[in-house]
Each structure stands twice: as structure tokens, then as C-alpha cells.
PDB file of N, CA and C in Angstrom:
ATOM      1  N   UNK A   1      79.148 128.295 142.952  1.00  0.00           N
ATOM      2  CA  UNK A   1      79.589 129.523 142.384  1.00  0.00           C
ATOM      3  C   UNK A   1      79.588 129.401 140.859  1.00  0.00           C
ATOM      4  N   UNK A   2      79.183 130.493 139.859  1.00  0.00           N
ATOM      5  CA  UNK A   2      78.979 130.408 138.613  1.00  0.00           C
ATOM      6  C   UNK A   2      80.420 130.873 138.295  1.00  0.00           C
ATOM      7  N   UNK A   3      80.787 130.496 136.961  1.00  0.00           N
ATOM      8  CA  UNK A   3      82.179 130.571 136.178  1.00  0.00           C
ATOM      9  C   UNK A   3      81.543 131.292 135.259  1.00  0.00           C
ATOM     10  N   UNK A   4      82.307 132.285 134.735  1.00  0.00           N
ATOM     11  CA  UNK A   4      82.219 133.170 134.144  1.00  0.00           C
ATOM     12  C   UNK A   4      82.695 132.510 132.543  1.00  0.00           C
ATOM     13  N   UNK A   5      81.406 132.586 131.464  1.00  0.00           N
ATOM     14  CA  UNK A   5      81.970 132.158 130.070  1.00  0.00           C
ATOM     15  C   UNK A   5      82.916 133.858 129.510  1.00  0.00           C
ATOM     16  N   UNK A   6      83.760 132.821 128.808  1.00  0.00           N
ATOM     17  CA  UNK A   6      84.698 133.455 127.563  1.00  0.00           C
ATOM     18  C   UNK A   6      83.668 134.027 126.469  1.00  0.00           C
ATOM     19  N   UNK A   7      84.229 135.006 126.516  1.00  0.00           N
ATOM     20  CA  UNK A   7      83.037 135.722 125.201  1.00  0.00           C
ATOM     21  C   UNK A   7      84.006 135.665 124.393  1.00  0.00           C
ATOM     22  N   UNK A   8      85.537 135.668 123.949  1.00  0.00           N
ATOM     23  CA  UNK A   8      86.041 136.164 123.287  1.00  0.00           C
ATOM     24  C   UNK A   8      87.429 134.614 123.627  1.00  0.00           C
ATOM     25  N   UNK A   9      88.294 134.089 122.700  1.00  0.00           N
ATOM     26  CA  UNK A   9      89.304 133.383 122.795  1.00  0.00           C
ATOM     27  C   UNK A   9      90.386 133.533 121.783  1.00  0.00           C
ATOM     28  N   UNK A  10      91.071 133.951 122.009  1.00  0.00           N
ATOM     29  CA  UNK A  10      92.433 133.908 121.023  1.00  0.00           C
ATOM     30  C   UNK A  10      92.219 132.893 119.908  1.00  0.00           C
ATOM     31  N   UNK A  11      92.371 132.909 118.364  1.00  0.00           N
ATOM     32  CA  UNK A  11      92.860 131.900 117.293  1.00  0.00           C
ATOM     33  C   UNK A  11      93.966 132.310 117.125  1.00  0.00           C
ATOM     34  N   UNK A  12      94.913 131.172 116.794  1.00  0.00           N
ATOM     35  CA  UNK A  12      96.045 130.612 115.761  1.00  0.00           C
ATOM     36  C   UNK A  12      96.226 132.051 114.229  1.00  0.00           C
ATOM     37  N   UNK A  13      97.133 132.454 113.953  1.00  0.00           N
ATOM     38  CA  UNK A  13      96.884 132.761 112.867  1.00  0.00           C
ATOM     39  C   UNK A  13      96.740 132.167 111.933  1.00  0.00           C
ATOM     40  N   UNK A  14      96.077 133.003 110.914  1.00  0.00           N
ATOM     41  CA  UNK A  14      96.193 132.028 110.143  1.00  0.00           C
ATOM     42  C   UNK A  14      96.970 131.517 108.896  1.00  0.00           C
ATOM     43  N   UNK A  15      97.115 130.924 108.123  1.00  0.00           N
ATOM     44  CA  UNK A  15      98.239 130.239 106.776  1.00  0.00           C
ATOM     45  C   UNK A  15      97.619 130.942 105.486  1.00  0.00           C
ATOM     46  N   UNK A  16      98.923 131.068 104.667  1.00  0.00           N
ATOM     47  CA  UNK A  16      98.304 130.992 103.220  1.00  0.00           C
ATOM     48  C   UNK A  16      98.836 130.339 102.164  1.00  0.00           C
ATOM     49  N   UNK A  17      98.538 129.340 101.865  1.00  0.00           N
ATOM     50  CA  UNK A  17      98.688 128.125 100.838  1.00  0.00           C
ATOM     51  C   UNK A  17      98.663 128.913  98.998  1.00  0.00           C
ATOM     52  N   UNK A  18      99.601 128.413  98.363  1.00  0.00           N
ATOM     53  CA  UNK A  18      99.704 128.717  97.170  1.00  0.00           C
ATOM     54  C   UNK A  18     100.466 127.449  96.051  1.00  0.00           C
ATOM     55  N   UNK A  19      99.423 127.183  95.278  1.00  0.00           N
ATOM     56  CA  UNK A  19     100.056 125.817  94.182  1.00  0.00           C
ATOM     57  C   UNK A  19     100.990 126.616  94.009  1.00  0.00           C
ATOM     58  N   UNK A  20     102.032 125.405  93.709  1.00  0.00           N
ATOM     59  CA  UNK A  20     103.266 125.185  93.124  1.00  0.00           C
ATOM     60  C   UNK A  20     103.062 124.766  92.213  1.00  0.00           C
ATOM     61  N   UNK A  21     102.731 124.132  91.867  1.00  0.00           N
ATOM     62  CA  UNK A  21     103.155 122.572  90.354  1.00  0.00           C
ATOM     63  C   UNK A  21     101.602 122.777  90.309  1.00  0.00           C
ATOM     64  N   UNK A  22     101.735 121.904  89.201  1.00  0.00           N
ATOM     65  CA  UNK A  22     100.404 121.347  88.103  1.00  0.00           C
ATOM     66  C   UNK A  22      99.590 120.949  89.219  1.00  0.00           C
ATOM     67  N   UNK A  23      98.356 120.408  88.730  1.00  0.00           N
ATOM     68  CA  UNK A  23      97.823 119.760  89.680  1.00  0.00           C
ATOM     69  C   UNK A  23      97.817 118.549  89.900  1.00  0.00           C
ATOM     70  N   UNK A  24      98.011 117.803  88.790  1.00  0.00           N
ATOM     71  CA  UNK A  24      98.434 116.701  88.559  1.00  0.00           C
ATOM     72  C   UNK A  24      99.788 115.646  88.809  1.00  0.00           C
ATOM     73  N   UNK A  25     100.140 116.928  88.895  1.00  0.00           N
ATOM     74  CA  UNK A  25     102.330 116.703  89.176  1.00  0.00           C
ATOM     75  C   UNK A  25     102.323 116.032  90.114  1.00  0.00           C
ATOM     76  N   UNK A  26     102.704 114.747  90.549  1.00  0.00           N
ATOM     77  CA  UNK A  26     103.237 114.667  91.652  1.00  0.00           C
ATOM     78  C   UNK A  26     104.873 114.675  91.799  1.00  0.00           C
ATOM     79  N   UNK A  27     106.028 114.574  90.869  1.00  0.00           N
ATOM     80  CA  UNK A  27     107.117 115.094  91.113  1.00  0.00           C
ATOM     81  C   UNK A  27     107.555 115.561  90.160  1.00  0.00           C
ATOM     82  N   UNK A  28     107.175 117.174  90.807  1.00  0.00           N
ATOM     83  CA  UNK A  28     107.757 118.461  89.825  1.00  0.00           C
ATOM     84  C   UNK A  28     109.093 118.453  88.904  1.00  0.00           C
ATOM     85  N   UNK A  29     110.457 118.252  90.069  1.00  0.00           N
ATOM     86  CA  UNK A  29     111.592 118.187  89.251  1.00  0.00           C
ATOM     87  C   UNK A  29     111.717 117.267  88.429  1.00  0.00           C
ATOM     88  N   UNK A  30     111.353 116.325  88.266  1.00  0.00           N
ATOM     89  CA  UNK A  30     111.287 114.702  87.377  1.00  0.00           C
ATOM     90  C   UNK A  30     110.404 115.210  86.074  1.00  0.00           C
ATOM     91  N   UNK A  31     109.240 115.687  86.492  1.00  0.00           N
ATOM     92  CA  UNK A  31     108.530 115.750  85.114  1.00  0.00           C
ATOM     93  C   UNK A  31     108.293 117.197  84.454  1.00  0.00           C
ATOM     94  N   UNK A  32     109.063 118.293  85.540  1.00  0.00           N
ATOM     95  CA  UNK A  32     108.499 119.473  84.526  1.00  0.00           C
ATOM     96  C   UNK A  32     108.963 119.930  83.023  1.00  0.00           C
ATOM     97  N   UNK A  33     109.889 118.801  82.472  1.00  0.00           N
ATOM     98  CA  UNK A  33     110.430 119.301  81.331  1.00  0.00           C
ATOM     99  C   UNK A  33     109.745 118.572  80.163  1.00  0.00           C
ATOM    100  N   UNK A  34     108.613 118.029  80.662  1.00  0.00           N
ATOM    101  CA  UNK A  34     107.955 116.860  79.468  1.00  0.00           C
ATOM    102  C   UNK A  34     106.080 117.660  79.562  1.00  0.00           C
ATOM    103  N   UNK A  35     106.054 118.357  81.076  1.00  0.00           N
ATOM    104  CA  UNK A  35     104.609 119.506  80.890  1.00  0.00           C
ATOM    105  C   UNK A  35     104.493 119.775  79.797  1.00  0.00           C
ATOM    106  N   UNK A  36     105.045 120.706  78.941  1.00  0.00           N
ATOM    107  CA  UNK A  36     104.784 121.399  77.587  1.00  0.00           C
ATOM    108  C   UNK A  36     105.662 121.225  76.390  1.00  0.00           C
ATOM    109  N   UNK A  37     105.167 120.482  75.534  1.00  0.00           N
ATOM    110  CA  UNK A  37     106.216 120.143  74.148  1.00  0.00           C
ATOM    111  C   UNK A  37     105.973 121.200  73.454  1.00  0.00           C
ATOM    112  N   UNK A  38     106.983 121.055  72.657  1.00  0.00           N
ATOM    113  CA  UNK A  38     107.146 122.347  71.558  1.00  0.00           C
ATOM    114  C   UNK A  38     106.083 122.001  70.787  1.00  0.00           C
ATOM    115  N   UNK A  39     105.773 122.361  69.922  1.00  0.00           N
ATOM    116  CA  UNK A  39     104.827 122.998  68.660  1.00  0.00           C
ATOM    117  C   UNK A  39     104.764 124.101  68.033  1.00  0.00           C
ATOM    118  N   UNK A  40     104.362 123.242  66.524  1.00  0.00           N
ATOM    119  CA  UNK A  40     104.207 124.850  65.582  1.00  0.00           C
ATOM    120  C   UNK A  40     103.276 125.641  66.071  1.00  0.00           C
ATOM    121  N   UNK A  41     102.440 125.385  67.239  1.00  0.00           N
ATOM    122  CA  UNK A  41     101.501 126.612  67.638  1.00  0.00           C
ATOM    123  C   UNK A  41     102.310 127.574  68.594  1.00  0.00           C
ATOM    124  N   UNK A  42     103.064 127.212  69.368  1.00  0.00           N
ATOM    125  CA  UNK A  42     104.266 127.973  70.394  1.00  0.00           C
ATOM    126  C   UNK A  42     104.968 128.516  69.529  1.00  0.00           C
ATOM    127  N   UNK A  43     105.407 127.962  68.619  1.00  0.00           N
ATOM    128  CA  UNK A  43     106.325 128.934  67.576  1.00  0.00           C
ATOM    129  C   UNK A  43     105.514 129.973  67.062  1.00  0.00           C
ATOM    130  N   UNK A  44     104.852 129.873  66.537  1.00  0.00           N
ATOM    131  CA  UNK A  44     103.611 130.528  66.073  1.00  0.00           C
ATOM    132  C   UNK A  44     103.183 131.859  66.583  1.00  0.00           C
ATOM    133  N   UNK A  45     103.103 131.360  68.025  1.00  0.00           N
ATOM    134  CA  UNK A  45     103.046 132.708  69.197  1.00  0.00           C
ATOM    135  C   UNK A  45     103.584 133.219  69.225  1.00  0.00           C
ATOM    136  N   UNK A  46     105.206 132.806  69.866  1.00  0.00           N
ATOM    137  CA  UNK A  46     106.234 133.915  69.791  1.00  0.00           C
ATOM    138  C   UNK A  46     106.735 134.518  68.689  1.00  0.00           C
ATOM    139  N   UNK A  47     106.715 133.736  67.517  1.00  0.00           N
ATOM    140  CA  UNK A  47     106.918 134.840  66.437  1.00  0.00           C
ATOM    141  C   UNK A  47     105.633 136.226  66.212  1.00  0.00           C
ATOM    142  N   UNK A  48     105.008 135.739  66.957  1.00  0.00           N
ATOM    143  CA  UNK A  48     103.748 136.784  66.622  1.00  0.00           C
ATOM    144  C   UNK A  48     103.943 138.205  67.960  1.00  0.00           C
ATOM    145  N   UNK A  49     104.545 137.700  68.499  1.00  0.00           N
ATOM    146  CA  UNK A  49     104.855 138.519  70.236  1.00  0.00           C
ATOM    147  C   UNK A  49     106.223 139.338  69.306  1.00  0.00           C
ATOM    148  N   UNK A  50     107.521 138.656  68.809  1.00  0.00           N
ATOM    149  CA  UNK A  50     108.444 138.660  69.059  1.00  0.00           C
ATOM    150  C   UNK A  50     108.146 139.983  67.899  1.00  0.00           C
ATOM    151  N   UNK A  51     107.034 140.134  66.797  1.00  0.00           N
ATOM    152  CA  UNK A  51     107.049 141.021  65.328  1.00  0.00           C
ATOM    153  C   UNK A  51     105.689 141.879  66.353  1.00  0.00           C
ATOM    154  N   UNK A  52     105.569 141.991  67.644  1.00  0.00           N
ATOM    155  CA  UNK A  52     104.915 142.801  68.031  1.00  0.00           C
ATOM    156  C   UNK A  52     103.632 142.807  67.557  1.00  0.00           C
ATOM    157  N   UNK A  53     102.757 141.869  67.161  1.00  0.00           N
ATOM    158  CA  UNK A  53     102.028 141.835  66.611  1.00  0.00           C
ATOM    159  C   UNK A  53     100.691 142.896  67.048  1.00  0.00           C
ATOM    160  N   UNK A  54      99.689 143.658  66.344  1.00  0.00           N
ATOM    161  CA  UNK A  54      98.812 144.368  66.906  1.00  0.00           C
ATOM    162  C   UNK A  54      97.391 143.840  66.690  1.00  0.00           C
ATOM    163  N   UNK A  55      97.420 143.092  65.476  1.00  0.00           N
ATOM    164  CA  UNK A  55      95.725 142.381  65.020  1.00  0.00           C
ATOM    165  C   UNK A  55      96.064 140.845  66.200  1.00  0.00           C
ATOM    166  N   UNK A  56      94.106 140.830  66.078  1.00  0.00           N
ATOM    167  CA  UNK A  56      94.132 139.718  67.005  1.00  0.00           C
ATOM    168  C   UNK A  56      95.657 137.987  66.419  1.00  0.00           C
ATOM    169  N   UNK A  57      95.894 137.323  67.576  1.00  0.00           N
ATOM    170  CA  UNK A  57      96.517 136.199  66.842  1.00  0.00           C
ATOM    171  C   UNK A  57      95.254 135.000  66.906  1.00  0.00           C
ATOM    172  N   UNK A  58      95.640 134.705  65.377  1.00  0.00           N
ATOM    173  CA  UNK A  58      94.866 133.009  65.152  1.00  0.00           C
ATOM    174  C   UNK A  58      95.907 132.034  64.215  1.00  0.00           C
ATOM    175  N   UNK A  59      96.049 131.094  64.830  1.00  0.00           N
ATOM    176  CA  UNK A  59      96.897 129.708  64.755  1.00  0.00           C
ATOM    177  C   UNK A  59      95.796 128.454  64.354  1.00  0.00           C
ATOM    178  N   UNK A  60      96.244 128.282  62.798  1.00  0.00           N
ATOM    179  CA  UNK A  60      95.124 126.845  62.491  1.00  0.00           C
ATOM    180  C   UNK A  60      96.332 125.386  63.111  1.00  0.00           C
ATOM    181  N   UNK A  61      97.108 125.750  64.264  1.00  0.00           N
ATOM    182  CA  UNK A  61      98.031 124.897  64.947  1.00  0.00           C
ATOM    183  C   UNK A  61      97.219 124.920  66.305  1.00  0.00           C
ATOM    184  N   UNK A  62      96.409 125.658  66.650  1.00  0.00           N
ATOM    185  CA  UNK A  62      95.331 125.478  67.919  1.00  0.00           C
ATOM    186  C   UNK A  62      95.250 123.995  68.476  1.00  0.00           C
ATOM    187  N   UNK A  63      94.981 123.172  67.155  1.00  0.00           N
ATOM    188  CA  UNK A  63      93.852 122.550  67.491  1.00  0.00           C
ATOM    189  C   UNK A  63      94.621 121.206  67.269  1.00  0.00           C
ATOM    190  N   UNK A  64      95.836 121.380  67.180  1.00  0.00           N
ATOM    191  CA  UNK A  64      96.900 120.528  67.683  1.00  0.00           C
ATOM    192  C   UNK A  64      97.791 120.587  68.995  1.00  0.00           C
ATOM    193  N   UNK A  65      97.202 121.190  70.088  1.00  0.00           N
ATOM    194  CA  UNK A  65      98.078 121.194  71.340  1.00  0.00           C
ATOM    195  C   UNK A  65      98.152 119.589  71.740  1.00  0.00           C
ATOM    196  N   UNK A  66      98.853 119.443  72.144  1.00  0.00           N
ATOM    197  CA  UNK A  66      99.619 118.075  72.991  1.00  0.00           C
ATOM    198  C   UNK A  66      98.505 117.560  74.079  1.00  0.00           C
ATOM    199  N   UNK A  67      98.431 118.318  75.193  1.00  0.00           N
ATOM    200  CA  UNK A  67      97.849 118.401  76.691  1.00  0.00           C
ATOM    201  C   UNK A  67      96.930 119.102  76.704  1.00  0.00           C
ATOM    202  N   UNK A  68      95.558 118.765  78.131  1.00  0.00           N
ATOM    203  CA  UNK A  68      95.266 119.784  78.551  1.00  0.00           C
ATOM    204  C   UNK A  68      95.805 121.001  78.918  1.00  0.00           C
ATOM    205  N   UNK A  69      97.156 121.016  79.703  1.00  0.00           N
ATOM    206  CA  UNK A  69      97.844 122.311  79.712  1.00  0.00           C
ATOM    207  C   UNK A  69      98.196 122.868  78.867  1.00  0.00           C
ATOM    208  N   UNK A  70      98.324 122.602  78.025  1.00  0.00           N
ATOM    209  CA  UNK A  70      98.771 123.340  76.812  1.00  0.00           C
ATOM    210  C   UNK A  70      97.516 123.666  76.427  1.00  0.00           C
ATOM    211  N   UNK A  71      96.567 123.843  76.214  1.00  0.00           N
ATOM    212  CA  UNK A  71      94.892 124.301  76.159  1.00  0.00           C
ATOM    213  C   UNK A  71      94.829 125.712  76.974  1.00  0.00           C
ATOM    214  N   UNK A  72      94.937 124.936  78.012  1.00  0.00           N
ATOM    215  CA  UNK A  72      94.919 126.323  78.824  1.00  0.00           C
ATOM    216  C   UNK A  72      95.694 127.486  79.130  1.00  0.00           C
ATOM    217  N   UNK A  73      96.973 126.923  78.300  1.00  0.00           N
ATOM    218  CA  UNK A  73      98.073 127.345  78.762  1.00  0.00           C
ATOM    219  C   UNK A  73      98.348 128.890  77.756  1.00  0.00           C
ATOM    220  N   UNK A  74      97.554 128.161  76.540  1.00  0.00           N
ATOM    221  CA  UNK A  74      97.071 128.852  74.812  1.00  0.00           C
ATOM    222  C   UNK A  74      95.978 129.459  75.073  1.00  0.00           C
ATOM    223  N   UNK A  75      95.099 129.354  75.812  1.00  0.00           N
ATOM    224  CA  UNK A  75      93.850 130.109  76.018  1.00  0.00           C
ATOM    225  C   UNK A  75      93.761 131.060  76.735  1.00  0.00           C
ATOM    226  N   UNK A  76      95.090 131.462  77.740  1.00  0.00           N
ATOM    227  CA  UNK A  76      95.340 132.032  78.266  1.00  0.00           C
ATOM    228  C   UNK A  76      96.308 133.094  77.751  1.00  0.00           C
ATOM    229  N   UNK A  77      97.012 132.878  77.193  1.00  0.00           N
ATOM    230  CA  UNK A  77      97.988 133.706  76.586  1.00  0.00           C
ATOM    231  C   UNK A  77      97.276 134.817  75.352  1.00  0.00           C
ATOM    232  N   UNK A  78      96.253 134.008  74.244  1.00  0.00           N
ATOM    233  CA  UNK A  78      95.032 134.410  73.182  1.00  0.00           C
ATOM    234  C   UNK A  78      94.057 135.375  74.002  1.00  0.00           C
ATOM    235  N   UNK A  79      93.308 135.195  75.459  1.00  0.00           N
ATOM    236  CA  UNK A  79      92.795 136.076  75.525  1.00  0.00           C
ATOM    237  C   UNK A  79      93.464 137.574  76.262  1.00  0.00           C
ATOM    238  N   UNK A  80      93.851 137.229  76.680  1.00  0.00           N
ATOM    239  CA  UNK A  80      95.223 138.481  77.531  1.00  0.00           C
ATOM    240  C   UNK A  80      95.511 139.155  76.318  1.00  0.00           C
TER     241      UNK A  80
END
């Protein structure tokens, strides 16, 4: 006698995964207060946010960030 195939089988739903931390982090609470040091380029910014600024912002403190995150972190904030 032939058995009849499944055309069709139930999946699992499925998950959705979202970073937390850096990528690099492996323990968040221990190190997130050493991620981003201050600098005259962070100052820089928010005084420029804080006087509402309307012309583009440029910081010759750029090119002193600390970290890669702080790169991106500035490159992100400059083009927005």
C-alpha cells in the first residue's frame, strides 16, 4: 500500500534577534563606561546641538576620536 507524502508540514515560529552591546563587548556592565571617552570633539557637538546650530558642523577635533566607536559613533551623528 502507498503512503501518502506531506505536501505541506508545520514550522516552529520563528525568532527575532537584536544586538545589545558592541560587538566586541563581551561584558557590557563591566565595560560600558570606558566605550566612549569624553573629548573636545563631543563637547564640540553638543555645544553645537545645544546653540541649535543650522550650518553644516565641522570639528578640527574629528580626527582625534579615541576608538573605532567613536568614528562611527561621530559619523553618524555629522551625517543625520
Amino acid at each position: 500500500m502507498k503512503t501518502k507524502k506531506k505536501m505541506f508540514a508545520p514550522i516552529d515560529n520563528t525568532k527575532e534577534y537584536a544586538e545589545r552591546t558592541y560587538y566586541t563587548v563581551k561584558y557590557y556592565k563591566s565595560e560600558a563606561a570606558n566605550l566612549i571617552k569624553s573629548s573636545l570633539f563631543w563637547s564640540e557637538l553638543a555645544n553645537f546641538f545645544i546653540n541649535c546650530g543650522q550650518k553644516d558642523f565641522l570639528s578640527s577635533s574629528f580626527m582625534y576620536l579615541n576608538s573605532p566607536i567613536d568614528f562611527v559613533l561621530a559619523s553618524a551623528f555629522i551625517s543625520s
